[in-house]
N, C-alpha and C. Protein backbone atom coordinates (compact mmCIF):
# COMPACT_ATOMS: atom_id res chain seq x y z
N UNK A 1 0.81 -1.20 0.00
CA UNK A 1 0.00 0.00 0.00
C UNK A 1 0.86 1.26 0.00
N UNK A 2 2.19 1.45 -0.29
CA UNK A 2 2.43 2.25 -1.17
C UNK A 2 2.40 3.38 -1.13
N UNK A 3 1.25 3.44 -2.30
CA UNK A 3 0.81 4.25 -2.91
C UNK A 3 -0.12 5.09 -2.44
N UNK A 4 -0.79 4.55 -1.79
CA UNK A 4 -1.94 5.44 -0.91
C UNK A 4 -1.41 5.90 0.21
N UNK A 5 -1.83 7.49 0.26
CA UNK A 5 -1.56 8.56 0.63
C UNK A 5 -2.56 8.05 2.09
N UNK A 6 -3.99 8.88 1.84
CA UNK A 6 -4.94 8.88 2.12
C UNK A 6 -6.11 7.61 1.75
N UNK A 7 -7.14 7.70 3.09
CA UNK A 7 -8.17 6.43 2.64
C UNK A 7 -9.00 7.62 3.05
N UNK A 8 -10.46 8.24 2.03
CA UNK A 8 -10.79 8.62 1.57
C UNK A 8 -12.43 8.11 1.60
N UNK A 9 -13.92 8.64 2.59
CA UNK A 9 -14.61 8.07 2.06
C UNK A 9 -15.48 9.18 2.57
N UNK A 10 -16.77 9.35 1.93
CA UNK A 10 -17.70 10.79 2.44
C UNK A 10 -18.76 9.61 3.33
N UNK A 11 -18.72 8.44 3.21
CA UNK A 11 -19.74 7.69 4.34
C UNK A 11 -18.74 7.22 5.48
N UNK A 12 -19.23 7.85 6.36
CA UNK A 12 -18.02 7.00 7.42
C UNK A 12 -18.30 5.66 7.51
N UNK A 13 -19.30 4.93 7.50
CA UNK A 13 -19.75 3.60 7.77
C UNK A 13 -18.77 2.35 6.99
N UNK A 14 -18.44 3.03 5.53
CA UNK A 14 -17.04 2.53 5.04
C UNK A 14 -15.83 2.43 5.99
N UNK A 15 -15.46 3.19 6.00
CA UNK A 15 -14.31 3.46 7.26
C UNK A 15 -14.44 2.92 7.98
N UNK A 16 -15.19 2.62 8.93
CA UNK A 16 -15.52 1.19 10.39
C UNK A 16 -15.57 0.31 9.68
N UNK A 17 -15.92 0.01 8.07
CA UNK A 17 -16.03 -1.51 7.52
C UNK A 17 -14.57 -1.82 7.18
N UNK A 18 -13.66 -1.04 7.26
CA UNK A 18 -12.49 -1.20 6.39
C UNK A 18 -11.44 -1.16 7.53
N UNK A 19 -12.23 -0.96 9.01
CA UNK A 19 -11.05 0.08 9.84
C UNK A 19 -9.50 -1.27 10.05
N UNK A 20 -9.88 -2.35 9.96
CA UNK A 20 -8.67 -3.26 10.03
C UNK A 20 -7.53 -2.82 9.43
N UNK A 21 -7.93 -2.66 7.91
CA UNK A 21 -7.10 -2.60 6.69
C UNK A 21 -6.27 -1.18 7.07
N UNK A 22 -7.30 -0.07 7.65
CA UNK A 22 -6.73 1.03 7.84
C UNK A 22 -5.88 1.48 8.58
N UNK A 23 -6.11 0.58 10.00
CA UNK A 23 -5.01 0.35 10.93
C UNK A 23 -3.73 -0.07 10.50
N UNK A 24 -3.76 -1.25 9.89
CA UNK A 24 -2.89 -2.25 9.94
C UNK A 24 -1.66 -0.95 8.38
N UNK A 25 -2.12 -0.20 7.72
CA UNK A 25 -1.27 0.41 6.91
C UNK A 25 -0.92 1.60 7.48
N UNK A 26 -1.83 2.20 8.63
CA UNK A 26 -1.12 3.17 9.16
C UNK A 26 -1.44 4.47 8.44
N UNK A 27 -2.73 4.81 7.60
CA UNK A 27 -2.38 5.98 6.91
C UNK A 27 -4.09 6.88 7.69
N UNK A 28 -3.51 8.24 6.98
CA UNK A 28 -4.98 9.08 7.36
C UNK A 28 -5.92 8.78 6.51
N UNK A 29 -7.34 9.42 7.59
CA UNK A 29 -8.27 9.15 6.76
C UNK A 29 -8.93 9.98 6.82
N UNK A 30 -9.86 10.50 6.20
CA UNK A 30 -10.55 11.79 5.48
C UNK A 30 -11.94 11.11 5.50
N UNK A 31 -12.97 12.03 6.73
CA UNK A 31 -14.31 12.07 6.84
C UNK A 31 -14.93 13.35 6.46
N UNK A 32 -15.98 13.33 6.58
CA UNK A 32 -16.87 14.55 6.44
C UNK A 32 -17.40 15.01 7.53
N UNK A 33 -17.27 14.54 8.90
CA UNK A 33 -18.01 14.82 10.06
C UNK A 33 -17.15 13.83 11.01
N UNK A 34 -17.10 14.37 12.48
CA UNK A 34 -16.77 14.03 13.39
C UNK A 34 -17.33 12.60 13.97
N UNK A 35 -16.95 11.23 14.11
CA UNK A 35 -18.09 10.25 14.13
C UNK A 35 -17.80 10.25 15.60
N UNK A 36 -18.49 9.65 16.61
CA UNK A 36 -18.33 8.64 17.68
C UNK A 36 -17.37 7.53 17.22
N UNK A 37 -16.16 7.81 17.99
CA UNK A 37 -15.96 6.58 17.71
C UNK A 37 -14.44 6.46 18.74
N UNK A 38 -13.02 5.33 18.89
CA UNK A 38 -12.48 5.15 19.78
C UNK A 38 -11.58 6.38 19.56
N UNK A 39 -10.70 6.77 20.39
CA UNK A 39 -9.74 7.63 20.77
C UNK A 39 -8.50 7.19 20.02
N UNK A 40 -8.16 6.33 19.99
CA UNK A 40 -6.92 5.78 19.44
C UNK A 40 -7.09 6.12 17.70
N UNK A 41 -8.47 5.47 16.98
CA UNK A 41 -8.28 6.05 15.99
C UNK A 41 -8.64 7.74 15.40
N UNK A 42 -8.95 8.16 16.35
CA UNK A 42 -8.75 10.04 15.94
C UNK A 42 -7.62 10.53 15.23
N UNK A 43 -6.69 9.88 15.76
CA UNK A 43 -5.29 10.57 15.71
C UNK A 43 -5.01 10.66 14.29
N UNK A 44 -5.66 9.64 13.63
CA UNK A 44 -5.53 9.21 11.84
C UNK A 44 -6.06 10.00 11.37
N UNK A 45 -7.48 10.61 12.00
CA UNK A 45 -8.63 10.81 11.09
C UNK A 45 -9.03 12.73 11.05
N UNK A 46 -8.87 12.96 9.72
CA UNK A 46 -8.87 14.57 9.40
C UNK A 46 -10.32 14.56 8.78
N UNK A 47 -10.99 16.21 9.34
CA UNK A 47 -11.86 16.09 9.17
C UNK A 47 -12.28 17.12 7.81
N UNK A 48 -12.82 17.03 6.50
CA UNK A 48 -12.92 17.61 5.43
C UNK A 48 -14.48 17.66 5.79
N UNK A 49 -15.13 18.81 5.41
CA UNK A 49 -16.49 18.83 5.57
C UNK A 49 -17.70 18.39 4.03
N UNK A 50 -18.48 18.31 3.95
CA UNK A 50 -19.12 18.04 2.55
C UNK A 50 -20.53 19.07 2.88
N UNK A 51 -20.75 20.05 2.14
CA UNK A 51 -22.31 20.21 1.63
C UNK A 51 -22.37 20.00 0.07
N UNK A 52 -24.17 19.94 -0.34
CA UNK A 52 -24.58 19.20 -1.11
C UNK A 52 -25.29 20.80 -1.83
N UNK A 53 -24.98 19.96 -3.06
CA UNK A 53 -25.30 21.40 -4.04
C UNK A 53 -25.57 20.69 -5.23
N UNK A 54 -26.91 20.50 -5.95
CA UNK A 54 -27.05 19.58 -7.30
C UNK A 54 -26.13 20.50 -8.36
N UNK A 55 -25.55 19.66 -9.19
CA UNK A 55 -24.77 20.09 -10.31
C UNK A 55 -23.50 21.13 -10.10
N UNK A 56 -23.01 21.03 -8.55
CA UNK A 56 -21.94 21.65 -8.46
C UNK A 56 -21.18 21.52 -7.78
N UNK A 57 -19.92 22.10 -8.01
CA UNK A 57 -17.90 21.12 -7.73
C UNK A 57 -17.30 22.57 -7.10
N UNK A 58 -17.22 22.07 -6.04
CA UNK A 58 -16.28 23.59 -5.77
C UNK A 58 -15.42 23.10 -3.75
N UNK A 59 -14.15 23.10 -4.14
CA UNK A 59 -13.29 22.73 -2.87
C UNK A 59 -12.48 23.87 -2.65
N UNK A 60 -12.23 23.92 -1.41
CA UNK A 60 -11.01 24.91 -0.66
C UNK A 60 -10.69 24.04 0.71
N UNK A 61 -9.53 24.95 1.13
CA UNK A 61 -9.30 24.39 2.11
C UNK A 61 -9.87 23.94 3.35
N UNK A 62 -11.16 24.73 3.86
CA UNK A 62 -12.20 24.46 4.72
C UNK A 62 -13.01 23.29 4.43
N UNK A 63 -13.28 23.03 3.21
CA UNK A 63 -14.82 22.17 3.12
C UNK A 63 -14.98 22.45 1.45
N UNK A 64 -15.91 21.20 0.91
CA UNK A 64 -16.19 21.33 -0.38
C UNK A 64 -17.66 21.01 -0.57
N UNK A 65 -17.78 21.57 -1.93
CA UNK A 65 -19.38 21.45 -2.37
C UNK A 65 -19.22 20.17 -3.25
N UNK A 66 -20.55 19.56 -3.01
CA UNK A 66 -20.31 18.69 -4.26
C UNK A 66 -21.80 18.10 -4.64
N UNK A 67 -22.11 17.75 -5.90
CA UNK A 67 -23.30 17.39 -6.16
C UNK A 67 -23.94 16.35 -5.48
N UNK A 68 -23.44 15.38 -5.12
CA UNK A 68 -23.86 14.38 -4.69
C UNK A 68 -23.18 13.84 -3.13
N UNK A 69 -23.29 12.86 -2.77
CA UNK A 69 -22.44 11.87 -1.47
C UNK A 69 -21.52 11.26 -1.83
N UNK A 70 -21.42 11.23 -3.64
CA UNK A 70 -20.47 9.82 -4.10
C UNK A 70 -18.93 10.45 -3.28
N UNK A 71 -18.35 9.07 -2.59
CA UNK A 71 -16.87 9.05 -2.69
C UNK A 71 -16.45 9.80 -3.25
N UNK A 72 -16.38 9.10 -4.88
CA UNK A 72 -15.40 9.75 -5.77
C UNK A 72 -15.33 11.13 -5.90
N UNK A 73 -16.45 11.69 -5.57
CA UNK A 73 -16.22 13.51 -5.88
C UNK A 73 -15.30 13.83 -4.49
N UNK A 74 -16.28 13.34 -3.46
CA UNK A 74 -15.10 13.79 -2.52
C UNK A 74 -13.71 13.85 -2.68
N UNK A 75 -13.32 12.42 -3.03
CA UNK A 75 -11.64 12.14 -3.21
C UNK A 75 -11.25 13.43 -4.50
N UNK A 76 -11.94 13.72 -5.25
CA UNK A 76 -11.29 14.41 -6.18
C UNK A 76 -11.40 15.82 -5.56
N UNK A 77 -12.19 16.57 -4.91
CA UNK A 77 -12.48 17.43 -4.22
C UNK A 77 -10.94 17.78 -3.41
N UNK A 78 -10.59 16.38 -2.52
CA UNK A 78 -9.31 16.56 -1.71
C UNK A 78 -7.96 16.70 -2.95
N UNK A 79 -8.03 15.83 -3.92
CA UNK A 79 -7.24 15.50 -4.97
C UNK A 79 -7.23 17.00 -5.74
N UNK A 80 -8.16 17.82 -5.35
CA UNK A 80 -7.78 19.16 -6.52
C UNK A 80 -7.17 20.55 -5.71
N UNK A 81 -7.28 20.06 -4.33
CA UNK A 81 -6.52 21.22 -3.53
C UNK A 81 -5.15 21.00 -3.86
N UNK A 82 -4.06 20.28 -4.25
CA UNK A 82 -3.15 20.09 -5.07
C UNK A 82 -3.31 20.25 -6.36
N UNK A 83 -4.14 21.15 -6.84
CA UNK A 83 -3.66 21.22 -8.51
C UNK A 83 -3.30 20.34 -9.30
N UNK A 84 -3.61 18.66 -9.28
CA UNK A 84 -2.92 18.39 -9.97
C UNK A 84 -3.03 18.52 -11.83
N UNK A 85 -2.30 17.78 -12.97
CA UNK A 85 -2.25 18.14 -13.72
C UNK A 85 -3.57 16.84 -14.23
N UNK A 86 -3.40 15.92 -13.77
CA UNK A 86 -4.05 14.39 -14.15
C UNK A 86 -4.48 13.61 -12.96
N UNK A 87 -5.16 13.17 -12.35
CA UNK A 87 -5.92 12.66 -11.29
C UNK A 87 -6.37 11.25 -11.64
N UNK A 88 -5.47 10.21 -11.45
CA UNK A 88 -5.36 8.72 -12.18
C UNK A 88 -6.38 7.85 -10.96
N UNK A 89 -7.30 7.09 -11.99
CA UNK A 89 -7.98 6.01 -11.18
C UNK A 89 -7.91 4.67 -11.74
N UNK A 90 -7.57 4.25 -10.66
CA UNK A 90 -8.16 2.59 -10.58
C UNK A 90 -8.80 1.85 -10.41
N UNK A 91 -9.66 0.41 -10.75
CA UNK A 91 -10.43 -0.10 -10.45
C UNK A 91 -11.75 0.36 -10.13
N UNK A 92 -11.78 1.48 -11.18
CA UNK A 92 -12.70 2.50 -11.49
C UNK A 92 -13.74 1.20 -12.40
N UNK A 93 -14.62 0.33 -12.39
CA UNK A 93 -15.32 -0.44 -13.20
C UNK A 93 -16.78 -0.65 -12.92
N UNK A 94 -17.35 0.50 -12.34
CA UNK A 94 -18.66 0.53 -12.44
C UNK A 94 -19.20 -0.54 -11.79
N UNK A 95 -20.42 -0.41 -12.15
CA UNK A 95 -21.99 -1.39 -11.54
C UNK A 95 -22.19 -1.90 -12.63
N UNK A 96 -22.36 -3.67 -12.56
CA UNK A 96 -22.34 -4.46 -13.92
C UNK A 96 -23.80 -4.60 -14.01
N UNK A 97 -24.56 -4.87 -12.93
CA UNK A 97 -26.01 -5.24 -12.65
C UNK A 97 -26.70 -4.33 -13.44
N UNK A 98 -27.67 -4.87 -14.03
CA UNK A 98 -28.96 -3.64 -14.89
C UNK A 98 -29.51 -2.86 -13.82
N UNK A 99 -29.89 -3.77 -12.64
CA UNK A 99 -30.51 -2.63 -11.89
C UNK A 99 -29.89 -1.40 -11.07
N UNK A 100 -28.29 -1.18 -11.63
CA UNK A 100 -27.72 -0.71 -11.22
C UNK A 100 -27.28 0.62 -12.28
N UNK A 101 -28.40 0.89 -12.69
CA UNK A 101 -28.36 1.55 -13.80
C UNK A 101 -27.69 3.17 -13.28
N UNK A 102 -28.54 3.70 -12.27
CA UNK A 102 -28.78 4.65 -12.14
C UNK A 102 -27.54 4.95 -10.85
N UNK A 103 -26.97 4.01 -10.53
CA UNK A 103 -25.57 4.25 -10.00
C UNK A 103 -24.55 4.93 -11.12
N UNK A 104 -24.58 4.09 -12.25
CA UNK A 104 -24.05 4.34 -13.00
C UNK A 104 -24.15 5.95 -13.65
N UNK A 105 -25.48 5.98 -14.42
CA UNK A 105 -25.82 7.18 -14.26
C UNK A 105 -25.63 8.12 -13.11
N UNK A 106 -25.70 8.35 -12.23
CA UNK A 106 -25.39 9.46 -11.21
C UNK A 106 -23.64 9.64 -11.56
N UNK A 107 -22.63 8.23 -11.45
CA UNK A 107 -21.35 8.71 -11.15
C UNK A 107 -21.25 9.23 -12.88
N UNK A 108 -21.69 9.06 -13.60
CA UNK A 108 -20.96 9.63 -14.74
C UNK A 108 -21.88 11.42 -14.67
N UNK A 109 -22.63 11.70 -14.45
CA UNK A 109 -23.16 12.90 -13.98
C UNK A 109 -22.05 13.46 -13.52
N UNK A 110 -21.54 13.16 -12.55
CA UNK A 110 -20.39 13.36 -11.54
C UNK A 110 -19.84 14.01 -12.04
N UNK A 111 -18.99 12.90 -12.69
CA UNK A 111 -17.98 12.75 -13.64
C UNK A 111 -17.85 14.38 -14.43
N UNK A 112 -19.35 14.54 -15.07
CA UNK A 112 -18.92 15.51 -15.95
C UNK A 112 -19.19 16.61 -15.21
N UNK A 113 -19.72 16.85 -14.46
CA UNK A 113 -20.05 18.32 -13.31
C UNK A 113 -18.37 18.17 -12.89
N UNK A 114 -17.65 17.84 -13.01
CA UNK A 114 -16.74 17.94 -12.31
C UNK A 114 -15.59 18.64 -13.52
N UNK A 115 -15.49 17.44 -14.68
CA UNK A 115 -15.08 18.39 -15.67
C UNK A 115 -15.22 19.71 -16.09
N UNK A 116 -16.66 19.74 -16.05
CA UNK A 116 -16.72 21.12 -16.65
C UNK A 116 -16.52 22.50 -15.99
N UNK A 117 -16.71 22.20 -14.76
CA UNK A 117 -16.07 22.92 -13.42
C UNK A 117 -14.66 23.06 -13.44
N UNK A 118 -13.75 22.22 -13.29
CA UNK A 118 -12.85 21.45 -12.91
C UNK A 118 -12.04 21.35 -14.07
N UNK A 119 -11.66 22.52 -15.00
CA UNK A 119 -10.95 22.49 -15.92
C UNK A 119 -9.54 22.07 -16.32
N UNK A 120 -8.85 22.31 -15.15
CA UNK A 120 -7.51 22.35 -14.73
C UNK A 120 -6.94 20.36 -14.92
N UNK A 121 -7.33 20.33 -14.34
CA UNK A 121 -7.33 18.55 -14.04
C UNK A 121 -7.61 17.90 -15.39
N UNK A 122 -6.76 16.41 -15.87
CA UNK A 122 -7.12 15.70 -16.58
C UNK A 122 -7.72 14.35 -15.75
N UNK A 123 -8.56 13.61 -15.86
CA UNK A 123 -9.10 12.74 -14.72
C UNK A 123 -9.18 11.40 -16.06
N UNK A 124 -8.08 10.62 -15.58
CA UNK A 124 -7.70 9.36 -16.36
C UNK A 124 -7.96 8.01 -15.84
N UNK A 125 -8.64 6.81 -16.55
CA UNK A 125 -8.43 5.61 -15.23
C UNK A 125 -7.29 4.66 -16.09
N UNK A 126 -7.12 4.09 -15.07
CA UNK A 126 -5.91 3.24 -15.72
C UNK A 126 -6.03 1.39 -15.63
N UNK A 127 -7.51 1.62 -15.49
CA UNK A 127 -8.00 0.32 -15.80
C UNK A 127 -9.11 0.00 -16.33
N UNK A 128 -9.82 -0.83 -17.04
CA UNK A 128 -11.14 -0.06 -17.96
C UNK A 128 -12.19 0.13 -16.93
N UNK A 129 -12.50 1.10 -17.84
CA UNK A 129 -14.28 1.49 -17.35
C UNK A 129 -15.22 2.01 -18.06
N UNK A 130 -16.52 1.75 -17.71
CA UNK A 130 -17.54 1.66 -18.57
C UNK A 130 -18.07 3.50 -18.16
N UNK A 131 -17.71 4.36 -17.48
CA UNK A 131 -17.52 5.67 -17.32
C UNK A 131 -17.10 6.58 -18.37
N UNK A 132 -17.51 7.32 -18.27
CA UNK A 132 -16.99 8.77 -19.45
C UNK A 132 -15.88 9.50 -19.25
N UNK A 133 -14.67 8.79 -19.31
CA UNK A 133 -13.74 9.39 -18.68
C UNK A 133 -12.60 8.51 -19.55
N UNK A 134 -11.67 9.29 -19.84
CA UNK A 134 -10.47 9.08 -20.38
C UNK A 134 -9.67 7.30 -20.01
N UNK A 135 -9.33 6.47 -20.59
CA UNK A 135 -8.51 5.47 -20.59
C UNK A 135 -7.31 5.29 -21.16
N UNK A 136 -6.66 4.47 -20.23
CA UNK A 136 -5.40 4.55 -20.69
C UNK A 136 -5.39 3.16 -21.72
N UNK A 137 -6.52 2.11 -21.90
CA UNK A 137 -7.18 0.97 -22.59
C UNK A 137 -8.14 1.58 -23.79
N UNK A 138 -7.71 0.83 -24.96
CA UNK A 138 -8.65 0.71 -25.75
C UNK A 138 -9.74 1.34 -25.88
N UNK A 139 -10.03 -0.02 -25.15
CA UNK A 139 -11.68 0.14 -25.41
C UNK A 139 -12.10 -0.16 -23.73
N UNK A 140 -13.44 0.56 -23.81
CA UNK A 140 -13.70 0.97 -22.40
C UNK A 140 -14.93 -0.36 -22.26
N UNK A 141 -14.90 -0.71 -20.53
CA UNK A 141 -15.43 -1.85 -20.55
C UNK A 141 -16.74 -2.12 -21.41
């Protein structure tokens, strides 16, 4: 684990599902709100705030707006207070299920509220996906 900086989730309920993994690598983690929870893991955990704004992307150092709850805006939200030039994802592969349509739909919504906001940034995945978003593959799942 590397590579990861940060573990990254706007539901805390992830974070208690994962908290093993999170311990055991030792890295921070990025909530949206203060949870209940033990003392020992505080010390990890920074707090980024989220309000909700349909169809709009906007971060600073206090707190960010974002259209939706998804993760992923969050992480890119934290990911754009660094400027970067390209913002690389992985295992970026969607909801395969039909009835999972409208997952799908919402994150590619995302996706582009974020672009079009969010000019600066190239947002690439580097493994396929069935998303509207740049690959470093072919053909997208």
């Amino acid at each position: 684990m590397n590579f990861v900086d940060l573990y990254v989730s706007s539901h805390f309920n992830r974070i208690i599902t994962n908290h093993k993994n999170i311990e055991k690598f030792r890295k921070k983690v990025v909530v949206p709100y203060m949870p209940n929870i033990k003392k020992k893991f505080l010390k990890d955990l920074i707090i980024y705030p989220i309000s909700i704004k349909k169809s709009f992307f906007k971060a600073n150092k206090k707190r960010c707006i974002l259209p939706n709850m998804l993760s992923f805006g969050y992480a890119v939200s934290i990911a754009s207070l660094l400027k970067p030039k390209i913002i690389y994802l992985a295992g970026f592969d969607g909801y395969s299920k039909s009835e999972d349509f409208l997952k799908n739909f919402e994150m590619n919504q995302t996706v582009n509220i974020i672009r079009k906001i969010y000019k600066s940034s190239k947002i690439v995945s580097i493994t396929p996906t069935p998303y509207q978003i740049d690959s470093l593959f072919y053909e997208n799942l």
